[in-house]
N, C-alpha and C. Protein backbone atom coordinates (compact mmCIF):
# COMPACT_ATOMS: atom_id res chain seq x y z
N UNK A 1 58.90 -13.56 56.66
CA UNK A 1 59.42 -13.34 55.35
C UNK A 1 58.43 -12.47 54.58
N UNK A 2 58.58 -11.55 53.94
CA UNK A 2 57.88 -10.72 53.04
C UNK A 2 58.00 -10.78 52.03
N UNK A 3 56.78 -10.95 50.58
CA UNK A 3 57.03 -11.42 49.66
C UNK A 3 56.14 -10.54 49.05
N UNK A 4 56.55 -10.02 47.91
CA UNK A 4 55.17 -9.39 46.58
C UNK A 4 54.71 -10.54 45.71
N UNK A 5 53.12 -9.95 45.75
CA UNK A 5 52.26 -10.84 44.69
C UNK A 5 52.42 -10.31 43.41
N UNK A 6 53.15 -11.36 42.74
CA UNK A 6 52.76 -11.17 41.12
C UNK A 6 51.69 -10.81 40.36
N UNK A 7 51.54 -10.40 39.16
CA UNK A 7 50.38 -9.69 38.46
C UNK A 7 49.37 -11.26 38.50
N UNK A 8 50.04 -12.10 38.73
CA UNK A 8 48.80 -13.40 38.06
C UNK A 8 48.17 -13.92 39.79
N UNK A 9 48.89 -12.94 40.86
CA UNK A 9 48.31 -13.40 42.41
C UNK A 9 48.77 -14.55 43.31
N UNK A 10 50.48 -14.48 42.57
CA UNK A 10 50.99 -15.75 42.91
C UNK A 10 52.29 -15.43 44.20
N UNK A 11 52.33 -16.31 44.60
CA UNK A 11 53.80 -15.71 45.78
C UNK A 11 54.62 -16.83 45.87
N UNK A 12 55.76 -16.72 45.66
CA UNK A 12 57.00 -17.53 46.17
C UNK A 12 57.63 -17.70 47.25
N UNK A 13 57.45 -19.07 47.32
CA UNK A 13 57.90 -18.84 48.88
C UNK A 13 59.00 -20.04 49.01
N UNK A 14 60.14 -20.00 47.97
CA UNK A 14 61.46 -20.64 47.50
C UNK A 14 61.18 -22.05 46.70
N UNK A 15 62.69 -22.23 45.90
CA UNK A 15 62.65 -23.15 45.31
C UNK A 15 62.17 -24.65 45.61
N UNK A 16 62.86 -24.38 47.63
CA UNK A 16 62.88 -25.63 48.07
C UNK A 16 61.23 -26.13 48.09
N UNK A 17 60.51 -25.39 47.81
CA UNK A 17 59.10 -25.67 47.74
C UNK A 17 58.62 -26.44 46.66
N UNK A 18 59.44 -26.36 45.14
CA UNK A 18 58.82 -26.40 44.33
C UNK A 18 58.42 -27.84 44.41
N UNK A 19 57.26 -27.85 43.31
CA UNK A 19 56.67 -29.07 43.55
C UNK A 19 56.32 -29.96 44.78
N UNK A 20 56.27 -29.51 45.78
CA UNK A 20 55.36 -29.90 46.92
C UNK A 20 53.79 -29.76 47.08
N UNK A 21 53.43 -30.38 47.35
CA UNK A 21 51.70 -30.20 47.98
C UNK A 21 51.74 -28.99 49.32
N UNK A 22 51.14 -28.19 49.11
CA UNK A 22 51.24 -27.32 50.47
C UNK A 22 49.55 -26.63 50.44
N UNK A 23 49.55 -26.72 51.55
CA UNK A 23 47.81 -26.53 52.14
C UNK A 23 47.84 -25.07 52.79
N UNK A 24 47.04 -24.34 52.42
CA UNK A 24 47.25 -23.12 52.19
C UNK A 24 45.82 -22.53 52.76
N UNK A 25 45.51 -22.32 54.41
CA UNK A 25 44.50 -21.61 54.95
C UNK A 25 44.04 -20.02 55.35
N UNK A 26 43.09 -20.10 54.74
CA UNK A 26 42.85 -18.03 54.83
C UNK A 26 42.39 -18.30 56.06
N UNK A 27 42.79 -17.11 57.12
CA UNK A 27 42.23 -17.04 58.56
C UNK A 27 42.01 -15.29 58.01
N UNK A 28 40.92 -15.00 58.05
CA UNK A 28 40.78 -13.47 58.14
C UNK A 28 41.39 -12.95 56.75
N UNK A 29 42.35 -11.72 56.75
CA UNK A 29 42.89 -11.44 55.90
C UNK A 29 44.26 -12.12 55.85
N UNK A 30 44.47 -13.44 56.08
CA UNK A 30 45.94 -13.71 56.47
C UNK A 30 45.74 -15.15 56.02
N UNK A 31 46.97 -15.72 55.44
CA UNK A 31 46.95 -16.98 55.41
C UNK A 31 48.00 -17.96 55.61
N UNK A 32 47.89 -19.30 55.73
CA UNK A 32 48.86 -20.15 56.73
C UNK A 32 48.87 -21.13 55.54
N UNK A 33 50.48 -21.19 55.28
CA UNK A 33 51.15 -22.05 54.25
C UNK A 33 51.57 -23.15 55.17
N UNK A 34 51.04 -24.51 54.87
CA UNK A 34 52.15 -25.46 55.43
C UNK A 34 51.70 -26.93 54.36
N UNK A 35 53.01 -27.74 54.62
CA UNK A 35 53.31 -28.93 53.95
C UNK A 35 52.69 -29.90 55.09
N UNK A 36 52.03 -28.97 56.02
CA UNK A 36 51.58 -30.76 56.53
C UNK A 36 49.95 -30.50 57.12
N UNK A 37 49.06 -31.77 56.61
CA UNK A 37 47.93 -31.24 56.37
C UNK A 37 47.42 -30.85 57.32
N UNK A 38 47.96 -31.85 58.68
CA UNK A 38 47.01 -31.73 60.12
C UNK A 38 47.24 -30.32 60.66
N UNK A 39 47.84 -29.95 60.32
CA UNK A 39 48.53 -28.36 61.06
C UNK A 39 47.27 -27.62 60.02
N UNK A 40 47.29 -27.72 58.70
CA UNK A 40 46.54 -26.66 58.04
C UNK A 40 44.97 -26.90 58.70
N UNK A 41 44.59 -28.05 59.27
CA UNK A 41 43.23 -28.72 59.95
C UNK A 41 42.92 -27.68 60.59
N UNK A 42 43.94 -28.32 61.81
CA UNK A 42 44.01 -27.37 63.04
C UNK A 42 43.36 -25.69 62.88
N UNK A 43 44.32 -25.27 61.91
CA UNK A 43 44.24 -23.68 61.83
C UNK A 43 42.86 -23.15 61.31
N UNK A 44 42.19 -24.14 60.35
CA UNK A 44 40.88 -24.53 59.57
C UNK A 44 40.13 -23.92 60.75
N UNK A 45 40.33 -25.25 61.42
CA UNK A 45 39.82 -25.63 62.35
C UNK A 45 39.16 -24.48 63.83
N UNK A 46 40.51 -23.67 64.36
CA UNK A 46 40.80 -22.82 65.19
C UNK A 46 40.17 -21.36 64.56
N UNK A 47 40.99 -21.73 63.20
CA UNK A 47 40.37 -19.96 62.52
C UNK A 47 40.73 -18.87 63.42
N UNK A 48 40.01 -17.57 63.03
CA UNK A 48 40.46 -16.54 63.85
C UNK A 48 40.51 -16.89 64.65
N UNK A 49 40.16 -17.48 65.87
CA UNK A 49 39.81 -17.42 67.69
C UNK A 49 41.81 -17.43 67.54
N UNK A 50 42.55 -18.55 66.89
CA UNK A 50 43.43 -18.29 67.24
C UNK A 50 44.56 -17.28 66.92
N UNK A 51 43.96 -16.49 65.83
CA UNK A 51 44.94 -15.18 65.56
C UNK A 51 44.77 -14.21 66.54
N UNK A 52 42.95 -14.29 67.31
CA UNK A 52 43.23 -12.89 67.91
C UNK A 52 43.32 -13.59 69.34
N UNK A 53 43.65 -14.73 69.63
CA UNK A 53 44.26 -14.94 70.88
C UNK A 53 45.49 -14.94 71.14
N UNK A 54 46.30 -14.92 69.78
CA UNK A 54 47.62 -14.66 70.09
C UNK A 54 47.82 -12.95 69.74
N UNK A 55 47.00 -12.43 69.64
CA UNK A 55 47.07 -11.38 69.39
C UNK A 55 47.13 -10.46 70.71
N UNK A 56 45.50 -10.76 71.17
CA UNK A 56 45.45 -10.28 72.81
C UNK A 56 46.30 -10.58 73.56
N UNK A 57 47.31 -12.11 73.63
CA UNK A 57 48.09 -12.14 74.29
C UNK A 57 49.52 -11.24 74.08
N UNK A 58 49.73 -10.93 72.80
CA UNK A 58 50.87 -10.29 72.64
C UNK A 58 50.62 -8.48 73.29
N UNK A 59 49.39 -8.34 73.07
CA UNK A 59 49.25 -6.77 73.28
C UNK A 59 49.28 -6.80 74.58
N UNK A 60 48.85 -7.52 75.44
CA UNK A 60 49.15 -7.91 77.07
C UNK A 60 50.91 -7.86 77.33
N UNK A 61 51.49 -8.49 76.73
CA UNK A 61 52.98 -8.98 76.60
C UNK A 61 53.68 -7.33 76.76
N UNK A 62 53.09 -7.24 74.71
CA UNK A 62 54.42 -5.72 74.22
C UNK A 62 53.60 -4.23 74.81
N UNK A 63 52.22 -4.15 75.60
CA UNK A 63 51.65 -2.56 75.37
C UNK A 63 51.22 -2.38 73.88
N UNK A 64 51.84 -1.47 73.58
CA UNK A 64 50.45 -0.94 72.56
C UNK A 64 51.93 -0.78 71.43
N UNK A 65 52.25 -2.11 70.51
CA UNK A 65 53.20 -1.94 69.71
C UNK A 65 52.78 -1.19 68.18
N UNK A 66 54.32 -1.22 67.55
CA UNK A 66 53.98 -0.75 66.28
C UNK A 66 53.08 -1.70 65.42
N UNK A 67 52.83 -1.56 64.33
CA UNK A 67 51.96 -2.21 63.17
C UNK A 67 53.12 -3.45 62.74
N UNK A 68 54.16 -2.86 62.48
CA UNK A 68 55.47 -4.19 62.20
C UNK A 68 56.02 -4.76 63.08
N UNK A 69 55.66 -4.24 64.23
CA UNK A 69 56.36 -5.65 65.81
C UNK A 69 54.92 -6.13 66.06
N UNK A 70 53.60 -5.81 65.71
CA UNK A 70 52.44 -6.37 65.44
C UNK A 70 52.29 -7.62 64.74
N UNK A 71 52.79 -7.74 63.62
CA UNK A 71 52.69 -8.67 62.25
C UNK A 71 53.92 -9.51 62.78
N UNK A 72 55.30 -9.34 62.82
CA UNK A 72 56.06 -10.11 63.60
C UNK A 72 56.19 -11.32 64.53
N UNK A 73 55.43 -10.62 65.45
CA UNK A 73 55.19 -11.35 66.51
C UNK A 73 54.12 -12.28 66.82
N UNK A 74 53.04 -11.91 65.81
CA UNK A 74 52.14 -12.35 65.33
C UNK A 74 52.19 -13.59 64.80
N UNK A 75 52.80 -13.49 63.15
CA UNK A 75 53.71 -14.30 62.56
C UNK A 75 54.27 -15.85 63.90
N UNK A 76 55.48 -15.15 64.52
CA UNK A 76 55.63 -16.43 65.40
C UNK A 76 55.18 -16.88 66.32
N UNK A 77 54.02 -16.46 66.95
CA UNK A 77 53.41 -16.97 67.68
C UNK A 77 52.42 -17.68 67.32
N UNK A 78 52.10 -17.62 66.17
CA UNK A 78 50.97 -18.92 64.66
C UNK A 78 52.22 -19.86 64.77
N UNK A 79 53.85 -19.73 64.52
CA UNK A 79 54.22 -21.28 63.88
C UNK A 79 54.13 -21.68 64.92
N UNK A 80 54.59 -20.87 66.46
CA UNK A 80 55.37 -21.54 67.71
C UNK A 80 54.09 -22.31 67.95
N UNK A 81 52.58 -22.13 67.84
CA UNK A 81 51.41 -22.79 68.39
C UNK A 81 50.86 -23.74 67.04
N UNK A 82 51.37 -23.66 65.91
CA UNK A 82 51.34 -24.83 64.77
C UNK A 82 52.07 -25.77 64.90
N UNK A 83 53.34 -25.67 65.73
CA UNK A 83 54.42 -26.70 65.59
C UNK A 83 54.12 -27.47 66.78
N UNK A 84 53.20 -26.80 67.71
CA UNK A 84 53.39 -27.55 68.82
C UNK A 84 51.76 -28.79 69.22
N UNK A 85 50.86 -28.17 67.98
CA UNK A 85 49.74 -29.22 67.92
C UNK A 85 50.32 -30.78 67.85
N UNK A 86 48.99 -31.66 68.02
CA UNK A 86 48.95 -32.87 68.75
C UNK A 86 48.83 -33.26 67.14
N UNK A 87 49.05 -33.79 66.61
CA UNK A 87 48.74 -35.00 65.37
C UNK A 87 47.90 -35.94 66.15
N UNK A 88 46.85 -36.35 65.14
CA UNK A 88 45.94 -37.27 65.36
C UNK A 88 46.15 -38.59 64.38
């Protein structure tokens, strides 16, 4: 989903959000929104090693893609490996 930051540095990311607690991790220049804390741990936790391992793995995958099947794929290969962590 692509979203512009408001003048005050804010982003929406829908109503159904409002008023939720959501844990919100910078990895690099990028950051990982989620409502559940152990996942935001994890990513804490992992930090880059796991952006540019899904990264190397995708450039192995697609060759040498564009900048927007870059970010894409990118994108789901963070939730597909967030959704699939172990809760402690």
């Amino acid at each position: 989903m692509k979203r512009r930051v408001d003048s005050r540095g804010r982003i929406s990311i829908g109503v159904e959000n409002a008023g939720k607690v959501m844990y919100v991790v910078k990895v690099g220049d990028s950051y990982f929104v989620t409502p559940d804390e152990g996942k935001a741990e994890e990513v804490k936790r992992r930090g880059l090693e796991v952006v540019l391992s899904a990264y190397m793995r995708l450039l192995e995958e697609l060759g040498e893609p564009s900048p927007e099947e870059v970010e894409e794929a990118v994108e789901e290969e963070l939730w597909r490996g967030a959704s699939s962590t172990r809760r402690s």
